[in-house]
PDB file of N, CA and C in Angstrom:
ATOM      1  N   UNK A   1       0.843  -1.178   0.000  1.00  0.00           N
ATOM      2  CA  UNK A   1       0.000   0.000   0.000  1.00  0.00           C
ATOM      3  C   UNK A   1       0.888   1.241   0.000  1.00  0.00           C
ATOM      4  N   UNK A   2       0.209   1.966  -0.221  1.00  0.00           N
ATOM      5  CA  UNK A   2       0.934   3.264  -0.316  1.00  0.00           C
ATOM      6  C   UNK A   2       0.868   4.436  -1.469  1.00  0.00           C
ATOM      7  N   UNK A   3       1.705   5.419  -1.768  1.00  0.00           N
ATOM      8  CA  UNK A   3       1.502   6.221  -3.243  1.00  0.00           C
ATOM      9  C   UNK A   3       2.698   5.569  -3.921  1.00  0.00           C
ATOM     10  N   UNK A   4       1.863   5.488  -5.097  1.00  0.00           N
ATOM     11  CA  UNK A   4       2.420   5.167  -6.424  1.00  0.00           C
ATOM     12  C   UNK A   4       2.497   5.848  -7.147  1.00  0.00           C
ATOM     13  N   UNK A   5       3.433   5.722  -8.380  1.00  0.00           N
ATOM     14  CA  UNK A   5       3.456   6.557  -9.867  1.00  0.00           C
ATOM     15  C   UNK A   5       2.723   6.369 -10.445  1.00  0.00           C
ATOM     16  N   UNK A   6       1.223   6.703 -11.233  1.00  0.00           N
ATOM     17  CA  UNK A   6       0.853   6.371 -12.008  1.00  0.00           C
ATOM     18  C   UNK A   6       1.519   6.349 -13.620  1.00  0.00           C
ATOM     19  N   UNK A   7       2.331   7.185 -13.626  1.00  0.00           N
ATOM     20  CA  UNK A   7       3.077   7.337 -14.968  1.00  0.00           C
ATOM     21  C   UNK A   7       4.770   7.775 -14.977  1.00  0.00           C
ATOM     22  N   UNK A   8       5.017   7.965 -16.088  1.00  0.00           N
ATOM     23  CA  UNK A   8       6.585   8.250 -16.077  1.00  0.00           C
ATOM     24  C   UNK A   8       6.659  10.006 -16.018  1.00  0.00           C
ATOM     25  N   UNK A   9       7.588  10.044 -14.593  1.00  0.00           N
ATOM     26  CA  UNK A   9       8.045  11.465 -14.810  1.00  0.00           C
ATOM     27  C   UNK A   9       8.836  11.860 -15.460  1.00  0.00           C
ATOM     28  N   UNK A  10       8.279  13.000 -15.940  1.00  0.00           N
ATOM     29  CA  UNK A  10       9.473  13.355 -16.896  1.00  0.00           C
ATOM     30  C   UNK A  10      11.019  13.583 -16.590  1.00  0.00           C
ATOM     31  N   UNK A  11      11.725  13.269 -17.060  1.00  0.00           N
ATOM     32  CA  UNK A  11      13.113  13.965 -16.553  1.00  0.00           C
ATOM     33  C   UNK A  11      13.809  15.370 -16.493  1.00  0.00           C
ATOM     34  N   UNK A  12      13.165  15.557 -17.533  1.00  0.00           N
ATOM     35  CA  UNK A  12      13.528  17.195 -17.721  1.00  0.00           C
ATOM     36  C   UNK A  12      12.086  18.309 -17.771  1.00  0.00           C
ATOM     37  N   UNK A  13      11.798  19.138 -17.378  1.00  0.00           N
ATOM     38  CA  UNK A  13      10.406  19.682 -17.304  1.00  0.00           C
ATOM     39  C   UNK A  13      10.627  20.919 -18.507  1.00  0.00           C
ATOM     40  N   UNK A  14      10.835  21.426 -19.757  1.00  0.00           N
ATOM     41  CA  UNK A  14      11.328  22.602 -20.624  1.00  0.00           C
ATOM     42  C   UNK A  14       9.813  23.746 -20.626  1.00  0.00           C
ATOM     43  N   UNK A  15      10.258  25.034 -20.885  1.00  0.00           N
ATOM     44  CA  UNK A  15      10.005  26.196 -20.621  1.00  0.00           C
ATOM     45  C   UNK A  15       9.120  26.249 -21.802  1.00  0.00           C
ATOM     46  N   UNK A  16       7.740  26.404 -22.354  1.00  0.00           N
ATOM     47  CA  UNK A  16       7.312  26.843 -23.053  1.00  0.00           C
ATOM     48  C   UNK A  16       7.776  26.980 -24.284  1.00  0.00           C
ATOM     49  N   UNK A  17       8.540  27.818 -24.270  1.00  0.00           N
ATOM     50  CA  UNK A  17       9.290  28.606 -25.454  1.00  0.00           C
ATOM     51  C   UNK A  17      10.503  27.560 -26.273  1.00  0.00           C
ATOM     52  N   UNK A  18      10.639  26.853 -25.318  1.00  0.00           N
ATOM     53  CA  UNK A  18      12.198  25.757 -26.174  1.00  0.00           C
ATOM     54  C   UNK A  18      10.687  25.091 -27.014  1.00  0.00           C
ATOM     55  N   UNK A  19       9.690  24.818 -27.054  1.00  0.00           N
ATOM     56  CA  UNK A  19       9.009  23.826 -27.729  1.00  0.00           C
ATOM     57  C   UNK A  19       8.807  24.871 -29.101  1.00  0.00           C
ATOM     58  N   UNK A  20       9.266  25.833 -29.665  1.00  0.00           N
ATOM     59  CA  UNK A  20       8.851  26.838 -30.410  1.00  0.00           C
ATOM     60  C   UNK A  20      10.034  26.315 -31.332  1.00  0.00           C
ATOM     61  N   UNK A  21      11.029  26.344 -30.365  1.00  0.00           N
ATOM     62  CA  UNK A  21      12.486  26.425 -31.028  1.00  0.00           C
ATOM     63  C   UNK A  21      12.644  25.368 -32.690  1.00  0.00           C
ATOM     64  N   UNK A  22      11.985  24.801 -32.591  1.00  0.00           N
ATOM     65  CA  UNK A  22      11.972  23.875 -34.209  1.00  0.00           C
ATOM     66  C   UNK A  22      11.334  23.777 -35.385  1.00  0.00           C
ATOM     67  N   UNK A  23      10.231  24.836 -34.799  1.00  0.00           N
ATOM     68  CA  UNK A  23       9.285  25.522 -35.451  1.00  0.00           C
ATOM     69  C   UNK A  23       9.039  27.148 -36.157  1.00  0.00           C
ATOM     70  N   UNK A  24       9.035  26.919 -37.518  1.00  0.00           N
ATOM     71  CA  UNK A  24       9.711  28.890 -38.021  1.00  0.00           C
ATOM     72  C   UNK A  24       8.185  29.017 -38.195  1.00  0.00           C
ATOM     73  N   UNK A  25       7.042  28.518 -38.372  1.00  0.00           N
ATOM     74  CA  UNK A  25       5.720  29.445 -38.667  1.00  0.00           C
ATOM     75  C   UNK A  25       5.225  30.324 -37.455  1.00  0.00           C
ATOM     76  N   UNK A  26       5.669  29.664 -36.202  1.00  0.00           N
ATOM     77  CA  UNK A  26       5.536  30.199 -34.995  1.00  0.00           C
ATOM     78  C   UNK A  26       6.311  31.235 -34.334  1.00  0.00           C
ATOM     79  N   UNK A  27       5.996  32.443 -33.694  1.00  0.00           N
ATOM     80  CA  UNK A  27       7.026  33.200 -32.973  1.00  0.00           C
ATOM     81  C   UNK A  27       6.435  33.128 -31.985  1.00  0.00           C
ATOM     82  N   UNK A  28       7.034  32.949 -30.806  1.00  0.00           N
ATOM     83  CA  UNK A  28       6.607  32.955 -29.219  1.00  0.00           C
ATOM     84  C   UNK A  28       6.580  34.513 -28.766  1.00  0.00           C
ATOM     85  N   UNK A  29       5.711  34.279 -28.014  1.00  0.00           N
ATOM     86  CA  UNK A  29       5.265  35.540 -27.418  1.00  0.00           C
ATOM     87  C   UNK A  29       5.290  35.684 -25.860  1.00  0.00           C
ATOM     88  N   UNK A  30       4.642  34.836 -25.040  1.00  0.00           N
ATOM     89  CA  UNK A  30       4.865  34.626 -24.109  1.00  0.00           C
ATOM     90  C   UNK A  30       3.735  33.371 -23.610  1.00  0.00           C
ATOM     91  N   UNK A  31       4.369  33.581 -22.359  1.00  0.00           N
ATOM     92  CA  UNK A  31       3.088  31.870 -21.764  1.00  0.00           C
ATOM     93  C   UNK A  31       2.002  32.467 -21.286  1.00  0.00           C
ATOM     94  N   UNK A  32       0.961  31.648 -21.420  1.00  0.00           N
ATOM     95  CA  UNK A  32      -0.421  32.083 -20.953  1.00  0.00           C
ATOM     96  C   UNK A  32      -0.763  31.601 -19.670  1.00  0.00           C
ATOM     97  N   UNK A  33       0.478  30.657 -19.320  1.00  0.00           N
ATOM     98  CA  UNK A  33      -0.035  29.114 -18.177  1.00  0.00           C
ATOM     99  C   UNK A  33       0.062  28.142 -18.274  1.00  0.00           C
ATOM    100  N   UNK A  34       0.781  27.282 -17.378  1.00  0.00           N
ATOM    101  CA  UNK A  34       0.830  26.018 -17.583  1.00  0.00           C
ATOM    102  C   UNK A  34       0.253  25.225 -16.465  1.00  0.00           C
ATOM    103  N   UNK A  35      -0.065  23.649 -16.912  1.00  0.00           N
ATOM    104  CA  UNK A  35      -1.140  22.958 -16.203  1.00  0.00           C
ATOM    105  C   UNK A  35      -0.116  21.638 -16.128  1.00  0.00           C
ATOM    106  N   UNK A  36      -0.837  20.438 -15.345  1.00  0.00           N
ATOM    107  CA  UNK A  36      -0.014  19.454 -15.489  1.00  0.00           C
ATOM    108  C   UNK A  36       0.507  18.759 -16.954  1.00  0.00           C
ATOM    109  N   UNK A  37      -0.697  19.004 -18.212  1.00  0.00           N
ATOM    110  CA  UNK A  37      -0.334  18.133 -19.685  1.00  0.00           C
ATOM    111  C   UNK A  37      -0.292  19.444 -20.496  1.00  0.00           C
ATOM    112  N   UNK A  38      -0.549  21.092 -20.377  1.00  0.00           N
ATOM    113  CA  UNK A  38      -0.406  21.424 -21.490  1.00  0.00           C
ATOM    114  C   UNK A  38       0.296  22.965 -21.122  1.00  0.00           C
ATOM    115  N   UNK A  39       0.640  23.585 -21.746  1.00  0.00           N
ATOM    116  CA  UNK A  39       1.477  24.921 -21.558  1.00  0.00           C
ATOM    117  C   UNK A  39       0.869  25.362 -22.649  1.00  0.00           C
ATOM    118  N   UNK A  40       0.291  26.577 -22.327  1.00  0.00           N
ATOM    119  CA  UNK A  40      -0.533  27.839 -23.226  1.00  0.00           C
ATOM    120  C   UNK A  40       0.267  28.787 -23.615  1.00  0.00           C
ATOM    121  N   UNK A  41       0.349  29.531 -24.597  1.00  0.00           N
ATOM    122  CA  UNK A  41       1.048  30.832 -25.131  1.00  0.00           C
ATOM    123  C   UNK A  41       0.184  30.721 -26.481  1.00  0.00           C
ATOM    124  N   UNK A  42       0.178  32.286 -25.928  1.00  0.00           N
ATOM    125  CA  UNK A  42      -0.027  33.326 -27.631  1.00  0.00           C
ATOM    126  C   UNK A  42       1.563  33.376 -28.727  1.00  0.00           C
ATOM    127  N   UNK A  43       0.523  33.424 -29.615  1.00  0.00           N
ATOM    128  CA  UNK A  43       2.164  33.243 -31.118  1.00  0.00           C
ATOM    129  C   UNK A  43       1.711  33.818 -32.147  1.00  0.00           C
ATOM    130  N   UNK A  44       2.660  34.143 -32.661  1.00  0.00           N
ATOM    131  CA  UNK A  44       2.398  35.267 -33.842  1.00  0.00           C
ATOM    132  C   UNK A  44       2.881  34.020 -35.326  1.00  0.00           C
ATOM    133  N   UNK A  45       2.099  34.224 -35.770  1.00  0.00           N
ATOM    134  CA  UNK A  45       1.685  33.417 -36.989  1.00  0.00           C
ATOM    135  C   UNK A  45       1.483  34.286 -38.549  1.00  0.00           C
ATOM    136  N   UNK A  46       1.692  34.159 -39.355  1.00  0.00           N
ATOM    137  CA  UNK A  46       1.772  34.876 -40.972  1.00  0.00           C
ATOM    138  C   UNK A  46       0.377  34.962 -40.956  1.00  0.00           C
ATOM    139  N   UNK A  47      -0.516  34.471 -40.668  1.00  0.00           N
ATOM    140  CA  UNK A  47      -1.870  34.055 -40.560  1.00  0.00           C
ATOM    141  C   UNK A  47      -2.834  35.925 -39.637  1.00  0.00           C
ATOM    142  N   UNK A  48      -2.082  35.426 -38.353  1.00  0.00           N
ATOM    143  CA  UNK A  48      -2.352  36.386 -37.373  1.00  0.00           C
ATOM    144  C   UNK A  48      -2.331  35.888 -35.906  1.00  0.00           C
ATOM    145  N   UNK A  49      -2.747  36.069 -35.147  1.00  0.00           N
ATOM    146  CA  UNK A  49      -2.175  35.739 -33.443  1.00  0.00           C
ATOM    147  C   UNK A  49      -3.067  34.411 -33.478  1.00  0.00           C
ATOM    148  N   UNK A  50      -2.335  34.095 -32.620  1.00  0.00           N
ATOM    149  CA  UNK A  50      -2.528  32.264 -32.732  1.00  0.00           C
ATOM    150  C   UNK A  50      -2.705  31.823 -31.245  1.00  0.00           C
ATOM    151  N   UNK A  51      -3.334  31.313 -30.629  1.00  0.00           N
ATOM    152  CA  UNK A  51      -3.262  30.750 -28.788  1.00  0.00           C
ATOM    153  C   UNK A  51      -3.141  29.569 -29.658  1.00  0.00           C
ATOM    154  N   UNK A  52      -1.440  28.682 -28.966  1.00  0.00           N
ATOM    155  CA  UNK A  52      -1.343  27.413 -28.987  1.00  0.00           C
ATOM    156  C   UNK A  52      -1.356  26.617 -27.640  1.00  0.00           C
ATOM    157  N   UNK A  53      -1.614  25.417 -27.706  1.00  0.00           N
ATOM    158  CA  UNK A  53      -1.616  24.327 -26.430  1.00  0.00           C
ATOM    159  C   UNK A  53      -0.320  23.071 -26.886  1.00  0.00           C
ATOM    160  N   UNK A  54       0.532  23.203 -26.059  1.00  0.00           N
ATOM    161  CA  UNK A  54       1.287  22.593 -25.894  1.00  0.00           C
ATOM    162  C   UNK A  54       1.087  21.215 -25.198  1.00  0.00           C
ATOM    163  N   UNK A  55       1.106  20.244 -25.564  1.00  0.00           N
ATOM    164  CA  UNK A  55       1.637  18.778 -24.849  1.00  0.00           C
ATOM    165  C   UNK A  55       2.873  17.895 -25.131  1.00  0.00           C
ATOM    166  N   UNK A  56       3.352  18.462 -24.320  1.00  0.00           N
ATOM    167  CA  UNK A  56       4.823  17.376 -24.193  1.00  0.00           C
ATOM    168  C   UNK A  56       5.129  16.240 -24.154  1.00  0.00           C
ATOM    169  N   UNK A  57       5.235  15.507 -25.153  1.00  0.00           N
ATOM    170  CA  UNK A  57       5.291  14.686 -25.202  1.00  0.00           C
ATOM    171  C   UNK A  57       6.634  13.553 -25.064  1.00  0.00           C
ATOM    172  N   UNK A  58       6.231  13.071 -23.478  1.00  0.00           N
ATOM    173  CA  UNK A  58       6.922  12.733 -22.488  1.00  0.00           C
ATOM    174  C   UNK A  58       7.447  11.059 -23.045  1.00  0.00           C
ATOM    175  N   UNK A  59       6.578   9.988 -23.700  1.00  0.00           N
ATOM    176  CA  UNK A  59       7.004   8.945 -23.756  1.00  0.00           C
ATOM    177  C   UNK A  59       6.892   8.947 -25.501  1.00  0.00           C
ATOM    178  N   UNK A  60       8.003   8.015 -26.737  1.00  0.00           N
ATOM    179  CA  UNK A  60       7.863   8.661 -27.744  1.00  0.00           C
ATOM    180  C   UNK A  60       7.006   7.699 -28.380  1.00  0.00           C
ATOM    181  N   UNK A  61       6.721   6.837 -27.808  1.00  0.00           N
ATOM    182  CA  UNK A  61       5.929   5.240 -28.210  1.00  0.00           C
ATOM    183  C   UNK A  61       4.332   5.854 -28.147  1.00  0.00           C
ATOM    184  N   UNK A  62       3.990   6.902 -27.421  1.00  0.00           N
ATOM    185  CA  UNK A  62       2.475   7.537 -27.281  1.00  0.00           C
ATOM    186  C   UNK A  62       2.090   7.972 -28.821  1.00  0.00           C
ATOM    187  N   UNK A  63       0.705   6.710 -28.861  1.00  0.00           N
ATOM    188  CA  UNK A  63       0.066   7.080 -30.295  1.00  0.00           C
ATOM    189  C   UNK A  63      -1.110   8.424 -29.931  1.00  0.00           C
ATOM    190  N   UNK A  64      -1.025   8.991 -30.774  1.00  0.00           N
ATOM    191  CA  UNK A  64      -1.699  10.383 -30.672  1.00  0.00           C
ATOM    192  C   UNK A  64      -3.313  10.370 -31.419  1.00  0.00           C
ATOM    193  N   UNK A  65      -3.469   9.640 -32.898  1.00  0.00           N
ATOM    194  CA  UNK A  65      -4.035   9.396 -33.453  1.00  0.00           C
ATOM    195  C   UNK A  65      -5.230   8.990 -32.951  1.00  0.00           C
ATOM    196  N   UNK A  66      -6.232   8.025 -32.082  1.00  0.00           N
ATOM    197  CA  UNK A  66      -7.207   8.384 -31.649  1.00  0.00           C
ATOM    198  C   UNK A  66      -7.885   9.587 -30.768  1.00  0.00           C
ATOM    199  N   UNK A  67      -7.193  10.331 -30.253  1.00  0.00           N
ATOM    200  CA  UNK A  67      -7.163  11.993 -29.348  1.00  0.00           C
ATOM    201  C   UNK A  67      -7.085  12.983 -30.756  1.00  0.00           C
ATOM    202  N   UNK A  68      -6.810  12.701 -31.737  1.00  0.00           N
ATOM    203  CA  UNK A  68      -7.007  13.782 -32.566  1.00  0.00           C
ATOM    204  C   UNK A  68      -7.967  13.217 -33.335  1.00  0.00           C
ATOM    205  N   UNK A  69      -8.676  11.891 -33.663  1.00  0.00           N
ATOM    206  CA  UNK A  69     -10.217  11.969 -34.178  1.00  0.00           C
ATOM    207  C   UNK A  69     -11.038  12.211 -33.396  1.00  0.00           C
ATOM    208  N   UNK A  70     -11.056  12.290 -31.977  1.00  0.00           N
ATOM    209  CA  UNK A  70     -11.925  12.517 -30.934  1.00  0.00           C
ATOM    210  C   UNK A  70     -11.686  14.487 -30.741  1.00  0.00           C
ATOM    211  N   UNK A  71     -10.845  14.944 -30.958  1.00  0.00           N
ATOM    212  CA  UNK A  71     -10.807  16.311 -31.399  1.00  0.00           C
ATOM    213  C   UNK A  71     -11.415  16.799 -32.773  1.00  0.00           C
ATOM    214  N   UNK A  72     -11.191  15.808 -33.527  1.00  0.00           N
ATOM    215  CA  UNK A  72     -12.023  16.679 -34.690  1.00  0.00           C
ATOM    216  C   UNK A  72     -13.379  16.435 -35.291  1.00  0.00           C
ATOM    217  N   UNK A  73     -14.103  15.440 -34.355  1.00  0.00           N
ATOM    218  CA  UNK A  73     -15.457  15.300 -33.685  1.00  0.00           C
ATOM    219  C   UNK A  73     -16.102  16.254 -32.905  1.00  0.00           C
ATOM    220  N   UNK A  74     -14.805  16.387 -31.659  1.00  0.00           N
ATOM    221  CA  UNK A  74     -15.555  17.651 -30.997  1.00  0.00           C
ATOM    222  C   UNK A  74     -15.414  19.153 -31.490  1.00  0.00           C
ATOM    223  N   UNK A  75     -14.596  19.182 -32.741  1.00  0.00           N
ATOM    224  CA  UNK A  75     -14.528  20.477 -33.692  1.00  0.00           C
ATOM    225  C   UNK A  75     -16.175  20.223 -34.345  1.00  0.00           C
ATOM    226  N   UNK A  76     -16.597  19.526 -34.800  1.00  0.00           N
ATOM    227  CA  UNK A  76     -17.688  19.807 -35.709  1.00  0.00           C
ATOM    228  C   UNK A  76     -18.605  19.867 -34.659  1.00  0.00           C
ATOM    229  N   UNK A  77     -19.085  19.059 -33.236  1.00  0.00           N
ATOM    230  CA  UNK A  77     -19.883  19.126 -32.857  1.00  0.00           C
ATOM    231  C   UNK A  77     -20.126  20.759 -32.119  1.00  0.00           C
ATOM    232  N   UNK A  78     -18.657  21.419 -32.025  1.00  0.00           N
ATOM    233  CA  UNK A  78     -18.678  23.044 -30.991  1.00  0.00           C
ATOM    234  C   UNK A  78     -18.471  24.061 -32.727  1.00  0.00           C
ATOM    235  N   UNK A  79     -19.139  23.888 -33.621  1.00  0.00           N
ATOM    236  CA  UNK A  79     -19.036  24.620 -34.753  1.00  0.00           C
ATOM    237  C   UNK A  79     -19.741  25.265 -34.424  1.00  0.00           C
ATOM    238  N   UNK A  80     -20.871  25.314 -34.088  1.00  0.00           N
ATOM    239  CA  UNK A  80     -21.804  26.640 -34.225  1.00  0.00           C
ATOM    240  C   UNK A  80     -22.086  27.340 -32.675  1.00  0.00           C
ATOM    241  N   UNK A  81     -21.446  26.794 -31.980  1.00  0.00           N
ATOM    242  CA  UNK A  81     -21.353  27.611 -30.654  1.00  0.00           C
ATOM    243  C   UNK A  81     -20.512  28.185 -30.501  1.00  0.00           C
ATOM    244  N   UNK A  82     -21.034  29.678 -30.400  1.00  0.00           N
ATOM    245  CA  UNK A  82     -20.035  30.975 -30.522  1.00  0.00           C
ATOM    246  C   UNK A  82     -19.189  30.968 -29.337  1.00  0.00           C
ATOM    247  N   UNK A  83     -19.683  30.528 -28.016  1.00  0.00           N
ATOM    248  CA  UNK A  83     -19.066  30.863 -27.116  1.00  0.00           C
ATOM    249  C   UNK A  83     -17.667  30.100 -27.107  1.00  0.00           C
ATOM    250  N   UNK A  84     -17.399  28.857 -27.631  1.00  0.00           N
ATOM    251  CA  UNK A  84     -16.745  27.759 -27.732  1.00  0.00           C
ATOM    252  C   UNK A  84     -15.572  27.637 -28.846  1.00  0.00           C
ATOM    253  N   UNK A  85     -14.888  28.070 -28.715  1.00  0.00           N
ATOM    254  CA  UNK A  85     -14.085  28.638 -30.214  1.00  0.00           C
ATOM    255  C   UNK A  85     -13.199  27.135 -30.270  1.00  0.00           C
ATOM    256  N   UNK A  86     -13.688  26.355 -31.688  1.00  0.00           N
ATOM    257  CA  UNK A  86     -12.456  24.770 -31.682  1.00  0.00           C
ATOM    258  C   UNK A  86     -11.230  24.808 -31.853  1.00  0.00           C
ATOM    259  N   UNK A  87      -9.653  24.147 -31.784  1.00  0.00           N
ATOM    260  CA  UNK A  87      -9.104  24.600 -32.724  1.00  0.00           C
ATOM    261  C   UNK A  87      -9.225  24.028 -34.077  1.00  0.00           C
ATOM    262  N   UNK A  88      -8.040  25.060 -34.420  1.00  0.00           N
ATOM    263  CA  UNK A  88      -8.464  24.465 -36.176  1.00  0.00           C
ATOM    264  C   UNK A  88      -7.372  24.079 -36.483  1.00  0.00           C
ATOM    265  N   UNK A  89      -6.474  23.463 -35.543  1.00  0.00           N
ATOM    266  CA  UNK A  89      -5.571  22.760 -35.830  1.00  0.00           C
ATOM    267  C   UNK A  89      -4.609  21.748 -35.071  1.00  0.00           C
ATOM    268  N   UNK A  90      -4.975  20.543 -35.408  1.00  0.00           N
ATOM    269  CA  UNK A  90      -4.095  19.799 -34.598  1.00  0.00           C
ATOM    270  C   UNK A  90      -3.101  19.395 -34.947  1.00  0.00           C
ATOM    271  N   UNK A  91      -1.474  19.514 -35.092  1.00  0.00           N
ATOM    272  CA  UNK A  91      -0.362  19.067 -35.176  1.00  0.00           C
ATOM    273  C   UNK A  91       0.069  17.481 -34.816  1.00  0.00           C
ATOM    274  N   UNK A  92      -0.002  16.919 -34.666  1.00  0.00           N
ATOM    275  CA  UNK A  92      -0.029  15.372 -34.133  1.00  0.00           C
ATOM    276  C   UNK A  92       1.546  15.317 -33.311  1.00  0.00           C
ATOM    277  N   UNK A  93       2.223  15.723 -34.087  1.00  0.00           N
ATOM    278  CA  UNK A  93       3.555  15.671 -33.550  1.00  0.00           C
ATOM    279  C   UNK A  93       4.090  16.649 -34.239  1.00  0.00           C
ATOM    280  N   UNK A  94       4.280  17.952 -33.746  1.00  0.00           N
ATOM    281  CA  UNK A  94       4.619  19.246 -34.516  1.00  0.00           C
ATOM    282  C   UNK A  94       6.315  19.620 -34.147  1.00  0.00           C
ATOM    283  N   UNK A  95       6.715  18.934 -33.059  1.00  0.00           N
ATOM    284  CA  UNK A  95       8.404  18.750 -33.414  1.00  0.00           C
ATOM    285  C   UNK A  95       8.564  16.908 -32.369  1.00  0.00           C
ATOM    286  N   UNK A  96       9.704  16.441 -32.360  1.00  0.00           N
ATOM    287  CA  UNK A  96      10.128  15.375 -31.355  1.00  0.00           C
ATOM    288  C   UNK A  96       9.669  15.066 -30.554  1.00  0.00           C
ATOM    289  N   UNK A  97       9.487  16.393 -29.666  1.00  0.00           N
ATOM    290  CA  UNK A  97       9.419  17.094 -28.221  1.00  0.00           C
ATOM    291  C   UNK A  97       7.747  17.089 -28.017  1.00  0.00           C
ATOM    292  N   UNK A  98       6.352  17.564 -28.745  1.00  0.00           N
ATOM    293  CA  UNK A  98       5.378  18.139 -28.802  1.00  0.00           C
ATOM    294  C   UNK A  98       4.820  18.162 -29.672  1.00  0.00           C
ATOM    295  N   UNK A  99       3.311  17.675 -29.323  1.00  0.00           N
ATOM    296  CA  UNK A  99       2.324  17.599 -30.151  1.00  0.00           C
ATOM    297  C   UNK A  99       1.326  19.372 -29.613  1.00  0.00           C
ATOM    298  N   UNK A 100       0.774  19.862 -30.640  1.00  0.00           N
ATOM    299  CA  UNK A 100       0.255  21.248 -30.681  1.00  0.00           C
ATOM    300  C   UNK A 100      -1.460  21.594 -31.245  1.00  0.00           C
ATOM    301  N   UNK A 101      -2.092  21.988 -30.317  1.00  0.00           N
ATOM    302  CA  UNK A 101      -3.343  22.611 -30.570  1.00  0.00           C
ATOM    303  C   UNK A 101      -3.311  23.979 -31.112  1.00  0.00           C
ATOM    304  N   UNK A 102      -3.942  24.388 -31.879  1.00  0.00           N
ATOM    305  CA  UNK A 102      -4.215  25.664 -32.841  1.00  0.00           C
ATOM    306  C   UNK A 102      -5.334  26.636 -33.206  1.00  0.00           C
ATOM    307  N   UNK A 103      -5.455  27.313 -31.930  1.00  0.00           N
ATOM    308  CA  UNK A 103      -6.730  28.568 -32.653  1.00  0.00           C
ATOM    309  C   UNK A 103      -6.231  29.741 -32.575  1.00  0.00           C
ATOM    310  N   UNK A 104      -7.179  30.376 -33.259  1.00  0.00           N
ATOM    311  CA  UNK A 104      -7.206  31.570 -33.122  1.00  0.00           C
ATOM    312  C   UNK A 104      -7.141  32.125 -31.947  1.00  0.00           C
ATOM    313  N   UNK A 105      -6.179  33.506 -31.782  1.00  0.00           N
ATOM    314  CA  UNK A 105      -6.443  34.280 -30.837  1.00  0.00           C
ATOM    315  C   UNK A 105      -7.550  35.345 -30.352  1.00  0.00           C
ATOM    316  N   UNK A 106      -8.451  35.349 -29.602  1.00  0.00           N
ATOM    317  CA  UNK A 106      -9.503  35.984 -29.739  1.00  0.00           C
ATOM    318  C   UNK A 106      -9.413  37.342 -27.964  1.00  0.00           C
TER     319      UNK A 106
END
């Protein structure tokens, strides 16, 4: 009995901004917040300001691919609710390091 790990800690915990570093469509701006699975920042994009969600992706064997059809399910089902903005973009593995969520900045 006792506490256990449920999962693997990471070894190294990186700053927001190194997850940018491999990526040129993105310019970091700053962090919005970070939570236990995702780190928020606004980014400046050719497009226009961008809020991305960061998940670090801690083990490299993690298939991503059912979490992003279950995201782009819940994109069509929050389409017409204004309050609810989807993103409109999921990266699956957008460098080594991190897989990336994509909306607009509002």
């Amino acid at each position: 009995m006792g506490n256990q790990l449920a999962g693997i800690a990471p070894s190294q915990i990186l700053s927001v901004e190194s997850y940018f570093s491999d990526i040129h469509d993105l310019e970091y701006d700053k962090s919005l917040g970070s939570t236990r699975f995702f780190k928020v920042a606004p980014v400046k994009h050719r497009e226009g300001p961008v809020v991305v969600k960061v998940f670090a992706i801690q083990d490299p064997t993690l298939l991503l691919t059912s979490y992003k059809q279950e995201l782009e399910e819940l994109k069509i089902r929050l389409h017409s609710a204004q309050n609810c903005p989807p993103f409109q973009k999921a990266a699956e593995k957008a460098s080594e390091k991190a897989a990336m969520l994509l909306r607009q900045y509002v």
